[in-house]
Each structure stands twice: as structure tokens, then as C-alpha cells.
Protein backbone atom coordinates (compact mmCIF):
# COMPACT_ATOMS: atom_id res chain seq x y z
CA UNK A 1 77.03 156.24 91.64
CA UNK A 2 79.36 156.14 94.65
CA UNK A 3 82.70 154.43 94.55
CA UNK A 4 80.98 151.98 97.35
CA UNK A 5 78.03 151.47 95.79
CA UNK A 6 79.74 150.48 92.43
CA UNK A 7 81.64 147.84 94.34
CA UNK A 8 78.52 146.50 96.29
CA UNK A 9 76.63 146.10 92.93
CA UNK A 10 80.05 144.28 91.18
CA UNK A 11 80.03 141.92 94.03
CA UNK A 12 76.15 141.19 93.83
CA UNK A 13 76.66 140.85 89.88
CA UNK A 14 79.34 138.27 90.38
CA UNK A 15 77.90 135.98 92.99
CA UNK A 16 74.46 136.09 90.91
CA UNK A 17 76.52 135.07 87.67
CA UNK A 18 78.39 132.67 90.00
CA UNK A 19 75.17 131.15 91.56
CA UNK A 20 73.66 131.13 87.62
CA UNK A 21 76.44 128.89 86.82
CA UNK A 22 76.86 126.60 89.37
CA UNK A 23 73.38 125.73 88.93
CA UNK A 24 73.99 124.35 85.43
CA UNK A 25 76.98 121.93 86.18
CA UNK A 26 75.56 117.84 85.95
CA UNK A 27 76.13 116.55 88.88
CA UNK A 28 75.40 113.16 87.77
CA UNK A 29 77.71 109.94 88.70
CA UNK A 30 78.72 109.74 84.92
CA UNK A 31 79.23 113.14 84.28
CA UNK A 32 81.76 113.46 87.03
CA UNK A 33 83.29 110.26 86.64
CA UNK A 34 84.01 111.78 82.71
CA UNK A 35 85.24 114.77 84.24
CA UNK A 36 87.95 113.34 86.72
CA UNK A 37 88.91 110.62 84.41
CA UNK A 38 93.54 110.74 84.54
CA UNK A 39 95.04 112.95 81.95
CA UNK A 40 97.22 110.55 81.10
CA UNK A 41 99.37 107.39 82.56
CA UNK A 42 103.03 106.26 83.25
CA UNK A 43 104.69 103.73 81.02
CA UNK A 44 107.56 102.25 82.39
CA UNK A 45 109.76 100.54 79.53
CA UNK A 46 109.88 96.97 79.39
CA UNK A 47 106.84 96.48 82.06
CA UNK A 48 103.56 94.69 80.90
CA UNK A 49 100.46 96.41 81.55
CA UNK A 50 98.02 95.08 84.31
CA UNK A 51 95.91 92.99 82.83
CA UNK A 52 92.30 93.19 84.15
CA UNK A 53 90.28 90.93 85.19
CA UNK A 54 92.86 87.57 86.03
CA UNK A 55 95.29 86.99 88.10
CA UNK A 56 99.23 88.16 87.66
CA UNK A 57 101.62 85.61 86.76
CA UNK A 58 104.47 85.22 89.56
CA UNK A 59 107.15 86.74 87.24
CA UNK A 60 104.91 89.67 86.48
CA UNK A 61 104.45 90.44 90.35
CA UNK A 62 108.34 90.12 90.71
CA UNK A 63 109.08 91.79 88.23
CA UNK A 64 106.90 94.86 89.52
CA UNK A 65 107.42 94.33 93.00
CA UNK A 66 109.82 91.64 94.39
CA UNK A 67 112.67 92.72 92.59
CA UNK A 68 113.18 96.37 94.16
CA UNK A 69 115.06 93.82 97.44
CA UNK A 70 114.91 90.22 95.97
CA UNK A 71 116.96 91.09 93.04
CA UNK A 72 119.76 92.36 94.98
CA UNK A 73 119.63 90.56 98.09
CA UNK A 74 118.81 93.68 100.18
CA UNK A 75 118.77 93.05 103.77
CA UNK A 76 119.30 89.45 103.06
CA UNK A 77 116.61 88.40 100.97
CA UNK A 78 116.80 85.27 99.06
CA UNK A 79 117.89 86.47 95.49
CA UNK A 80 115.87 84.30 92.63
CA UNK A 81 117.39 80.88 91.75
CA UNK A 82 120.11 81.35 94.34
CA UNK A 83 120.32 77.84 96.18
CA UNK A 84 122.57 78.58 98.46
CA UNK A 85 119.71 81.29 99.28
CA UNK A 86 116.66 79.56 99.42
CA UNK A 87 117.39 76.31 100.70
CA UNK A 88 117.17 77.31 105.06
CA UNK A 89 113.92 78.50 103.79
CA UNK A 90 112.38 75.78 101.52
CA UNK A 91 113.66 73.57 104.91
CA UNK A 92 110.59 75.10 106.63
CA UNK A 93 108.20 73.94 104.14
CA UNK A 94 106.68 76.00 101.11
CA UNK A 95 103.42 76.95 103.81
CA UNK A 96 106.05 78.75 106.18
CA UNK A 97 107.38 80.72 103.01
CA UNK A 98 104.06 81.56 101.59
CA UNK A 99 102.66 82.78 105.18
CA UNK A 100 105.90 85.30 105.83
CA UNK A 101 105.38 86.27 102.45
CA UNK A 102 101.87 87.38 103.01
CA UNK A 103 101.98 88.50 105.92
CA UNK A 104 105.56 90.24 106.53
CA UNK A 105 108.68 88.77 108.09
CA UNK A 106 112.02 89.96 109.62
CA UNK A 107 112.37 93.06 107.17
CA UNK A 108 109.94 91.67 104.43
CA UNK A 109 106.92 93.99 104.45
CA UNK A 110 103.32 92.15 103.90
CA UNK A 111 102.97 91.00 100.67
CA UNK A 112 106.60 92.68 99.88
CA UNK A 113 104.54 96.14 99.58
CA UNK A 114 102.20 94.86 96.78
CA UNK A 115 99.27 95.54 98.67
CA UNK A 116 96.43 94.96 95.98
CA UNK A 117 98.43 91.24 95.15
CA UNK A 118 96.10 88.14 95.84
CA UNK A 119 98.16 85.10 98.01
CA UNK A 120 97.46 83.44 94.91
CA UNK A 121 100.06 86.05 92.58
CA UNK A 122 101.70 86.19 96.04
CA UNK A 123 102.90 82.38 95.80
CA UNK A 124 103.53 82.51 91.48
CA UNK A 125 106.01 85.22 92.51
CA UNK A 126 107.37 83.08 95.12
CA UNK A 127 107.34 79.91 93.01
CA UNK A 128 108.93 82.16 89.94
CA UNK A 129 111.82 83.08 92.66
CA UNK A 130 112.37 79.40 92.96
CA UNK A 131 112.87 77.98 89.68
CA UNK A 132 116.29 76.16 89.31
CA UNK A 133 117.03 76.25 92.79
């Protein structure tokens, strides 16, 4: 056999073993949801896991998201429990605070980033920034 036909008859072998194989894989919505399940997760010291199915209590959503600017005063956001702080803002009312916290202000993003947050862990976190002010 010629060096050319060899090759041509490897290349048919392959893509008929190929074809033999792809024919076999379930396709079905569970098995490929088993197949791309995550290989594994992050666990970040210290942090509480999500918990499914309720709503995040405002210190959790600070503490996951509020605190990367809050907690400094970055760009002049109102650290937690600062008076001094919070007070120009609790003069507009606690509606005005909730809406720029939803929806972005100045150099707040929307919803300080956490984009999957409902208003309702939105204003926890917000009340949790204001205790003992």
C-alpha cells in the first residue's frame, strides 16, 4: 500500500471512530448539566455562605459588597456608624438614600456593584450602615 493511500485510509479510520463516538454521548439536559457541574468553589475566610432561597441580611450584603468603599470612606462614602458621615444624607430622607443606593449616585455604582441584591437586602445594608449614628 502506498504511503498516500495509508494516510487516506488512517484519516477515514479516525473520523469513522470519531463519528462512532460522538454518536454515543447523552445529550440529555441532565446529563450535561452533571457534566459541567464546578470542580470546586472559593471559600473566603470569615464570609457566610449565600444562603438560598431568602433574602440577605444588610450586614451580610455589606459585608460582601459595601465594604470594598464604605469601609474606608473611598471617594467619600459615608463610612458605617460615622455621624458626622451620614447625617447631610439622612437630611434628605431615608427614600433619597435608598433610591441613589439602587440606582447609582455621584461615584456609587447601582446597587454598589451587587448586581443580583434585591432593594430589599439593598436597604438592610443601608440600615446596617446606620446603626448608632
Amino acid at each position: 500500500m502506498s504511503q498516500s493511500k495509508f494516510i487516506a485510509a488512517s484519516l477515514v479510520a479516525a473520523l469513522f471512530s470519531a463519528s462512532v463516538f460522538a454518536t454515543e454521548v447523552d445529550l440529555s439536559e441532565k446529563a450535561v448539566s452533571e457534566r459541567t457541574q464546578p470542580v470546586g468553589s472559593v471559600y473566603i475566610a470569615g464570609a457566610e455562605p449565600e444562603k438560598k432561597g431568602g433574602a440577605r441580611a444588610g450586614s451580610d450584603v455589606y459585608n460582601s459588597f459595601c465594604i470594598a468603599c464604605h469601609g474606608a470612606g473611598v471617594m467619600g462614602a459615608p463610612k458605617p456608624g460615622n455621624s458626622a458621615d451620614w447625617q447631610p444624607r439622612q437630611a434628605q430622607g431615608f427614600d433619597v438614600l435608598l433610591k441613589h443606593a439602587i440606582n447609582g449616585f455621584n461615584a456609587m455604582p447601582a446597587k454598589g456593584s451587587c448586581m443580583d441584591c434585591s432593594d430589599d437586602e439593598i436597604k438592610g445594608a443601608i440600615e446596617h450602615m446606620l446603626e448608632g449614628v
